[in-house]
C-alpha atoms as a PDB file:
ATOM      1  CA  UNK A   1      75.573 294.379  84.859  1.00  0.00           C
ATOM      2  CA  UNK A   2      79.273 295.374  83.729  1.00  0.00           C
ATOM      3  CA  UNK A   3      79.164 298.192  86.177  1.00  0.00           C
ATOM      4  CA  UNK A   4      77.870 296.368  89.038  1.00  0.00           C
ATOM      5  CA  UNK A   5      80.925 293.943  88.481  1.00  0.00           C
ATOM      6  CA  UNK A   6      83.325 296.670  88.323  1.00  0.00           C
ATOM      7  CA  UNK A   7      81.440 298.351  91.699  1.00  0.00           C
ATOM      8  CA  UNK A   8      81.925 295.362  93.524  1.00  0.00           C
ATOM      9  CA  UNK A   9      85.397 294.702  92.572  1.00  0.00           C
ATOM     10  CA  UNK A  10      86.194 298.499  93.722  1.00  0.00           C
ATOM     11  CA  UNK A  11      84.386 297.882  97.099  1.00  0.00           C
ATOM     12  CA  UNK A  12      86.361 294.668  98.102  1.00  0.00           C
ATOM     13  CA  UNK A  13      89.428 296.075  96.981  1.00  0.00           C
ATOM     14  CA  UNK A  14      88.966 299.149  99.111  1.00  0.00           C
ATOM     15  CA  UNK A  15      87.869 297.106 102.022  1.00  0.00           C
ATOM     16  CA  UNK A  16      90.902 294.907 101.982  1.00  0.00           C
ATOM     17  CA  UNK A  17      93.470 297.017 101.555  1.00  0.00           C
ATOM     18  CA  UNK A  18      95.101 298.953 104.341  1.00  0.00           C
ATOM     19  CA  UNK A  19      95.197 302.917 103.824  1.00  0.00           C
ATOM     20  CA  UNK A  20      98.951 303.859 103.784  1.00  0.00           C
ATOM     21  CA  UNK A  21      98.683 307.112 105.229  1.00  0.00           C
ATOM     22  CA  UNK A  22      96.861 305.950 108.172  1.00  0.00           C
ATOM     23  CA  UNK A  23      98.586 307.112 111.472  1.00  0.00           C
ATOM     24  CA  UNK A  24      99.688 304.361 113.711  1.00  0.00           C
ATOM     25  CA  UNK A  25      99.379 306.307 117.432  1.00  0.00           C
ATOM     26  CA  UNK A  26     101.301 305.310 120.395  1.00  0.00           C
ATOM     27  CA  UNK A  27      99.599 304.392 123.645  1.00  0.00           C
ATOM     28  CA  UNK A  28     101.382 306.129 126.205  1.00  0.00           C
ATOM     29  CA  UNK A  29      99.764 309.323 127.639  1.00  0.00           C
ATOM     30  CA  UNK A  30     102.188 312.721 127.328  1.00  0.00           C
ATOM     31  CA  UNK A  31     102.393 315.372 129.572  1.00  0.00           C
ATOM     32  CA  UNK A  32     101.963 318.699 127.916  1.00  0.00           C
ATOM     33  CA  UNK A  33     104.151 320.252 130.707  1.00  0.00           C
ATOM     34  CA  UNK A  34     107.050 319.551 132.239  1.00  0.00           C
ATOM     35  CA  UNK A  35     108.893 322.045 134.328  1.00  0.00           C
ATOM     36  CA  UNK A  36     112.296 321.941 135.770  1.00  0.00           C
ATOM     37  CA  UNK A  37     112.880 324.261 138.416  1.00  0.00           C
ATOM     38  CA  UNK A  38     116.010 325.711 139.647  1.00  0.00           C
ATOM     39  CA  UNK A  39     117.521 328.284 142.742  1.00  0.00           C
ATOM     40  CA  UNK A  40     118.369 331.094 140.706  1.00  0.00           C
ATOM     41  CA  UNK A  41     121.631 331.831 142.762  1.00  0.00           C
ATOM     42  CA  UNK A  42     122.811 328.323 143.538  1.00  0.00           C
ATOM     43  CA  UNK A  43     121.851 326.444 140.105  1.00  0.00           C
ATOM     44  CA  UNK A  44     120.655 323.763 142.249  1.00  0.00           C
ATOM     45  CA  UNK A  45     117.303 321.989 141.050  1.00  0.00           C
ATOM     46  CA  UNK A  46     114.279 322.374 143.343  1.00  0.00           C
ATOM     47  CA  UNK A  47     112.078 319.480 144.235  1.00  0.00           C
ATOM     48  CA  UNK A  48     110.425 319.004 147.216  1.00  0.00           C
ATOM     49  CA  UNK A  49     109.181 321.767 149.290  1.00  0.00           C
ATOM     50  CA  UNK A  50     108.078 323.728 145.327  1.00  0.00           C
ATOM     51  CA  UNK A  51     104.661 323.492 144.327  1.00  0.00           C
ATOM     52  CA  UNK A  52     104.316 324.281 140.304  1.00  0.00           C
ATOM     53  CA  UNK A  53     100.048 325.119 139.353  1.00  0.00           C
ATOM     54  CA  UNK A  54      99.314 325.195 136.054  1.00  0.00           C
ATOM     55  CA  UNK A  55      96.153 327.071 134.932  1.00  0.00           C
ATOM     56  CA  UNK A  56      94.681 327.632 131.872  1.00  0.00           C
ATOM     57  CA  UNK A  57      90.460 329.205 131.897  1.00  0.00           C
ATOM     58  CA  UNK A  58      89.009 327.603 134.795  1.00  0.00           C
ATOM     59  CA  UNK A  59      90.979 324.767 134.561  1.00  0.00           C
ATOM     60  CA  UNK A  60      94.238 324.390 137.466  1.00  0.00           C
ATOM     61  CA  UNK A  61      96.375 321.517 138.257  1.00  0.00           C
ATOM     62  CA  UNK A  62      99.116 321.042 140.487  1.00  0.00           C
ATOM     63  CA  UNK A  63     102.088 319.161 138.391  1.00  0.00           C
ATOM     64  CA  UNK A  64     103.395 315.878 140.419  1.00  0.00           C
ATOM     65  CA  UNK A  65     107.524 315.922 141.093  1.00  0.00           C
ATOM     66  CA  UNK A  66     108.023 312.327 140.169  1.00  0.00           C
ATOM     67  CA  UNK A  67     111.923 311.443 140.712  1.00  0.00           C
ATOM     68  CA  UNK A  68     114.846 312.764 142.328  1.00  0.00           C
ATOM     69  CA  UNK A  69     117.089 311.493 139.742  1.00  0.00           C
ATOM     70  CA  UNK A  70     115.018 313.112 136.625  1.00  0.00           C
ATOM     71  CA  UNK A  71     113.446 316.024 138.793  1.00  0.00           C
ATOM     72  CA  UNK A  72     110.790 317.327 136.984  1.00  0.00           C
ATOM     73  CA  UNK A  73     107.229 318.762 137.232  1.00  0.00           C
ATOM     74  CA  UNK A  74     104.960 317.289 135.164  1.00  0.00           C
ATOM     75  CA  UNK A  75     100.810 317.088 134.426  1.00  0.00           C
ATOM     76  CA  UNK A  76      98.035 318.315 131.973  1.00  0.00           C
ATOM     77  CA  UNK A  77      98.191 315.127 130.649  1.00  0.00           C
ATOM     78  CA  UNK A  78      97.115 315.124 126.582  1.00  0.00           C
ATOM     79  CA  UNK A  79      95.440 318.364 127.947  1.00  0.00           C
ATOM     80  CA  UNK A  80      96.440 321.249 124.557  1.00  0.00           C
ATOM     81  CA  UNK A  81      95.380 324.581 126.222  1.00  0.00           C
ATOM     82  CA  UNK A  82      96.907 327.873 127.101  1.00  0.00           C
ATOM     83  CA  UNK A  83      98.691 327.528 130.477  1.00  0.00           C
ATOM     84  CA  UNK A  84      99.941 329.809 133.407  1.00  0.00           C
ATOM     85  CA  UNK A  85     102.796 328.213 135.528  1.00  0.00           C
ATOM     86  CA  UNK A  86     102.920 329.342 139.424  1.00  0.00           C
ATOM     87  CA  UNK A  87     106.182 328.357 140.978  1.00  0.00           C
ATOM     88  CA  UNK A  88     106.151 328.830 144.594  1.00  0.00           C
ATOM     89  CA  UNK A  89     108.283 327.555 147.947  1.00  0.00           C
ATOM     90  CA  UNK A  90     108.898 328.481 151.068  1.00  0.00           C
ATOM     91  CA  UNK A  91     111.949 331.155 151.206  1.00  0.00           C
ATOM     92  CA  UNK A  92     111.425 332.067 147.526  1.00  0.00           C
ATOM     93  CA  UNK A  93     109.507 334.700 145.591  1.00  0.00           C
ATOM     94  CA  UNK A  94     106.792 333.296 143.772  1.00  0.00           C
ATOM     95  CA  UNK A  95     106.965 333.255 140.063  1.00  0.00           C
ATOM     96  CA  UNK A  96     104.307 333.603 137.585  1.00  0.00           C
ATOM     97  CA  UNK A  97     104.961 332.760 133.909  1.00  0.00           C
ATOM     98  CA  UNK A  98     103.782 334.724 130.567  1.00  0.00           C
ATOM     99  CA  UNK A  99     101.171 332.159 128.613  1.00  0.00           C
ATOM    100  CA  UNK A 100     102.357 328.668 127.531  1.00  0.00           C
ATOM    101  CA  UNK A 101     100.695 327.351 124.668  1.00  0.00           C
ATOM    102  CA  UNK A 102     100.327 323.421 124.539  1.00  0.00           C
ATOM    103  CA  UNK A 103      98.682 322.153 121.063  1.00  0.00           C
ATOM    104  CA  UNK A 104      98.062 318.725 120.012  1.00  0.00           C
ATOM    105  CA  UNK A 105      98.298 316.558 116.830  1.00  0.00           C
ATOM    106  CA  UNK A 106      97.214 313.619 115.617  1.00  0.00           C
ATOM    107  CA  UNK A 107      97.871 311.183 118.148  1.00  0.00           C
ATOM    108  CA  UNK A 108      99.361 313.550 121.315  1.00  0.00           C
ATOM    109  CA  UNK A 109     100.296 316.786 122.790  1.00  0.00           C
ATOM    110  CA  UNK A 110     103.512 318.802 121.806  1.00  0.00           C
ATOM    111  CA  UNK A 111     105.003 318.124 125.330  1.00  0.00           C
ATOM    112  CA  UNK A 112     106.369 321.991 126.339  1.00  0.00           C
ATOM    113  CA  UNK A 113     109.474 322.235 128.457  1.00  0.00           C
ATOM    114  CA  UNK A 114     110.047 325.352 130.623  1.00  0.00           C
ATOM    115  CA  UNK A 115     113.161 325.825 133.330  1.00  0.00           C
ATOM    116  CA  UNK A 116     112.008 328.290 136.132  1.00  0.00           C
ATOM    117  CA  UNK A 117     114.607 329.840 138.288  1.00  0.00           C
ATOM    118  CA  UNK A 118     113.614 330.722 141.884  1.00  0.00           C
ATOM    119  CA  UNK A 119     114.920 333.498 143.125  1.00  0.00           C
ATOM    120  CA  UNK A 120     115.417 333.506 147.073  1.00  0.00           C
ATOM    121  CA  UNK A 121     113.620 335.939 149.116  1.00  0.00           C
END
């Protein structure tokens, strides 16, 4: 009887209090990639008119160009893999990156950042 008392009293206290290494996640998504691309002679960043693939197995994605103000290329949201970046535009050479390697933890991608410079043609 004296251990089913002390089983029970283990059991509620387990159940009501909270576990303080529990990891409190944000919401937000991440983007594991997020590429800033530049004209390798002028400095200037490239937006529009650059499309930036990223590819990793079968998997490809073109990253979206959100802002003018904060112009970078971003996508493979929460997505950890191993990436290839394509940077191409008209009047430029295309450029091909080595591998990118995107892991996750608990909660999110490790966001990688990567500046391309675009060399004319």
């Amino acid at each position: 009887m004296k251990t089913l008392y002390l089983c029970s009293i283990f059991l509620l206290l387990s159940c009501t209090f909270n576990n303080t290494n529990e990891i409190q996640c944000t919401e937000e998504a991440r983007a594991a990639l997020n590429i800033t691309v530049k004209n390798a002679v002028t400095n200037q960043v490239l937006g529009n008119g650059i499309t930036v693939t990223a590819k990793d197995g079968n998997y490809t994605e073109t990253l979206e160009f959100f802002d003018v103000n904060n112009p970078v290329f971003s996508g493979a949201w929460e997505r950890a893999g191993t990436y290839i970046i394509t940077v191409s535009g008209v009047g430029y050479i295309i450029f091909v990156s080595e591998s990118i390697t995107v892991t996750a933890d608990e909660c999110h991608v490790i966001p990688q950042q990567l500046q391309v410079s675009l060399q004319p043609e």
